[in-house]
C-alpha atoms as a PDB file:
ATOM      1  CA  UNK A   1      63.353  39.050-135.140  1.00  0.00           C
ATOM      2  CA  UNK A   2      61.311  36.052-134.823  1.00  0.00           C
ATOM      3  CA  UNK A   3      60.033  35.849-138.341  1.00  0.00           C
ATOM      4  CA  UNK A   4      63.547  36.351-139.775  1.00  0.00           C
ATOM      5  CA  UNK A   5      65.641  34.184-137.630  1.00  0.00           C
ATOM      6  CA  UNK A   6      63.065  31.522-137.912  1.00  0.00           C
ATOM      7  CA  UNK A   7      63.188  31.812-141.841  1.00  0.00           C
ATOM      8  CA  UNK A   8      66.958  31.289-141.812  1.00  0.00           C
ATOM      9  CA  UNK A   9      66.928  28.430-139.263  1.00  0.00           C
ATOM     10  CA  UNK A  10      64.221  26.468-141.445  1.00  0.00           C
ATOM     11  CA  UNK A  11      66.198  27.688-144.617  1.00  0.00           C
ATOM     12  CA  UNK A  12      69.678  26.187-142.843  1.00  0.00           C
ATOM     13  CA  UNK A  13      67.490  23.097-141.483  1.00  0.00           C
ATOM     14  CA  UNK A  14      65.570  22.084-144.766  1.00  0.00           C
ATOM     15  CA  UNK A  15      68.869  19.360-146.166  1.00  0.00           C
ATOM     16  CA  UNK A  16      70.209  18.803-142.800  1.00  0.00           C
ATOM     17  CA  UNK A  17      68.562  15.020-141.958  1.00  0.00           C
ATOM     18  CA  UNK A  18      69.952  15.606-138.108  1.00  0.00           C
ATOM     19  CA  UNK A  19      67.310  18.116-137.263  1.00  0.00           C
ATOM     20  CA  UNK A  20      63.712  16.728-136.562  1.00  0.00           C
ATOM     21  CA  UNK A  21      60.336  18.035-136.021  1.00  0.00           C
ATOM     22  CA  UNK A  22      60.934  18.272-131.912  1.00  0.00           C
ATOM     23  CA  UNK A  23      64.044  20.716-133.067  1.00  0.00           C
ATOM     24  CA  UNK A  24      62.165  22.503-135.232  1.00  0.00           C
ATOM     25  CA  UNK A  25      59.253  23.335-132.134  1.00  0.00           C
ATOM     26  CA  UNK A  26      61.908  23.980-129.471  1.00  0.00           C
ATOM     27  CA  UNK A  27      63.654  26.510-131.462  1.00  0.00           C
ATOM     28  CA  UNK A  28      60.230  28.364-132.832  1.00  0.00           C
ATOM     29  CA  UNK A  29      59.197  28.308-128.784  1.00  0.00           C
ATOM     30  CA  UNK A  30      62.678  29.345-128.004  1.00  0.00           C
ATOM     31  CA  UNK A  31      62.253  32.330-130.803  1.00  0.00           C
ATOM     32  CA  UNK A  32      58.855  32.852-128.648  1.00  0.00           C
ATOM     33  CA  UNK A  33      59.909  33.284-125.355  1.00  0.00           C
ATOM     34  CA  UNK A  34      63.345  35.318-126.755  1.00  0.00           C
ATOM     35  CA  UNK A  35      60.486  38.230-127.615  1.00  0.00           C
ATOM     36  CA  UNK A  36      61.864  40.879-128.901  1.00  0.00           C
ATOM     37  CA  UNK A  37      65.773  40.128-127.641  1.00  0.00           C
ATOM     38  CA  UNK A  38      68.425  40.506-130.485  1.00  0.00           C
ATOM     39  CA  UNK A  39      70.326  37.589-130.974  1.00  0.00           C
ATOM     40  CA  UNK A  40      73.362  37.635-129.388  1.00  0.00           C
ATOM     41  CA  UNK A  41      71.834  37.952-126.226  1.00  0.00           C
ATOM     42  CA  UNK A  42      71.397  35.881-123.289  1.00  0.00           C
ATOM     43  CA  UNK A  43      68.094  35.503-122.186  1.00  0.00           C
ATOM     44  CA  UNK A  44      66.652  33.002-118.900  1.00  0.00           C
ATOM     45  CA  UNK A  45      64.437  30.439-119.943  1.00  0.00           C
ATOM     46  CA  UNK A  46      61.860  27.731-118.075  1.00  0.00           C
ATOM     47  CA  UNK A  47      61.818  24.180-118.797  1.00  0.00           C
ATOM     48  CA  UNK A  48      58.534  23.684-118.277  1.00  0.00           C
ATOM     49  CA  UNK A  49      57.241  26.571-120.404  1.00  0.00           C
ATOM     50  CA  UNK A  50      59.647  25.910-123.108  1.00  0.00           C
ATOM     51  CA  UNK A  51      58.607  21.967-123.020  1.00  0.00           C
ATOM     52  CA  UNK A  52      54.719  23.247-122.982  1.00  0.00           C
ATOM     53  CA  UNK A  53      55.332  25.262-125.954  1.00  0.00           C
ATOM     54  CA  UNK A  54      57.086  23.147-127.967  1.00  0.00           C
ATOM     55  CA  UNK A  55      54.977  19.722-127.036  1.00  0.00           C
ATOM     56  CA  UNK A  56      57.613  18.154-125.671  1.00  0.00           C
ATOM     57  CA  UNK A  57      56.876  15.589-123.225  1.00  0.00           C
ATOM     58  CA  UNK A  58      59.998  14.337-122.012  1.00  0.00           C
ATOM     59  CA  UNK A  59      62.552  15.845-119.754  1.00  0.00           C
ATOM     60  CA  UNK A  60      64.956  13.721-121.386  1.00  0.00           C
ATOM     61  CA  UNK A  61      64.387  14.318-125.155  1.00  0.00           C
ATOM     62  CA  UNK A  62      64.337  18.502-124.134  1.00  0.00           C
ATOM     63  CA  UNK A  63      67.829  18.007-122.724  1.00  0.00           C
ATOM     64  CA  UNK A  64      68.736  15.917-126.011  1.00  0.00           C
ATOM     65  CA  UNK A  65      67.479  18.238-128.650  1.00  0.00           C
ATOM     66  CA  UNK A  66      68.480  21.418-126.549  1.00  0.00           C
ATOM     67  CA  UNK A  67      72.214  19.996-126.317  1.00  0.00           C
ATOM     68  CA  UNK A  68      71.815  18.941-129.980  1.00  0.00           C
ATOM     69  CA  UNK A  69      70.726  22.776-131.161  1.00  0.00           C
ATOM     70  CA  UNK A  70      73.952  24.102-129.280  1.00  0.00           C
ATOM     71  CA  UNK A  71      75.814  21.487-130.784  1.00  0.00           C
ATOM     72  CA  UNK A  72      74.759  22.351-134.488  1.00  0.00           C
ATOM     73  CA  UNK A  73      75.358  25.994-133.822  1.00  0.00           C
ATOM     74  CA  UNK A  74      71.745  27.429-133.714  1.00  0.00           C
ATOM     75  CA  UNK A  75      72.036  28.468-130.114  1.00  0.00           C
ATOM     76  CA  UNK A  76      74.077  29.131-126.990  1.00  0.00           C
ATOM     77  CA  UNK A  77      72.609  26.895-123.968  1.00  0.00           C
ATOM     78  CA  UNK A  78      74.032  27.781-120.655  1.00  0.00           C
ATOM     79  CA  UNK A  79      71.826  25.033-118.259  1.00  0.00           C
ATOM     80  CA  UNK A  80      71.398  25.752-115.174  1.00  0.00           C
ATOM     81  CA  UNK A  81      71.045  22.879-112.056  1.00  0.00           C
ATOM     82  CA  UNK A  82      69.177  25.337-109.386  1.00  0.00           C
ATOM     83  CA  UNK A  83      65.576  26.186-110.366  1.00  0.00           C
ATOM     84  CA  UNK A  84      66.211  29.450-108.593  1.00  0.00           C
ATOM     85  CA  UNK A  85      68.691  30.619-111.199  1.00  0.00           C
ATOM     86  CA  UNK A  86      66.873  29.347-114.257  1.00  0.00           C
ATOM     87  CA  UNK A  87      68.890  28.372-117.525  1.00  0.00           C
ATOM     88  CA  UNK A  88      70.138  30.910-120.208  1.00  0.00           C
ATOM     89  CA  UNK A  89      70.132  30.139-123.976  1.00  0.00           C
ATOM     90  CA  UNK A  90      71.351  32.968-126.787  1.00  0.00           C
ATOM     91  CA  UNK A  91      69.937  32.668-130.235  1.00  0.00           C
ATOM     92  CA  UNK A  92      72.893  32.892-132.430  1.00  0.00           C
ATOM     93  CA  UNK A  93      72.830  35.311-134.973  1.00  0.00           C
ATOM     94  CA  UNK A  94      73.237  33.884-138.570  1.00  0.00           C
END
């Protein structure tokens, strides 16, 4: 899954002059941590891991591009305000 979703995201992403390379990082460590799930599937996700992954730096430019990849369609993001919970994000399928 990861190879082929993230050849369709770059292939949807190459003309599109909204998406940057801090989009481009968070969704290949989003396809990470999503393993093996299909898309279409909630999975729970960790800031911090997610933010290591992707060398992101800033709480504030995570929330921005995470908000800004649901908002351009390439995922579901579900955030959640209790670290006990954890957030849920959903690759969507193209």
């Amino acid at each position: 899954m990861i190879g082929e979703q993230l050849i369709i995201f770059l292939n949807k992403t190459e003309s599109d002059g909204r998406i940057g390379p801090s989009h481009i990082s968070l969704y290949m460590a989003l396809l990470h941590c999503a393993g093996d799930i299909t898309p279409s599937c909630f999975f729970v996700i960790n800031r911090v891991v997610l933010m290591r992954l992707a060398k992101i730096y800033s709480r504030q430019t995570y929330t921005k591009r995470m908000q800004d990849l649901e908002s351009f369609g390439f995922i579901k993001y579900v955030p959640s305000h209790d670290p006990s919970i954890g957030s849920k994000v959903m690759v969507t399928k193209y």
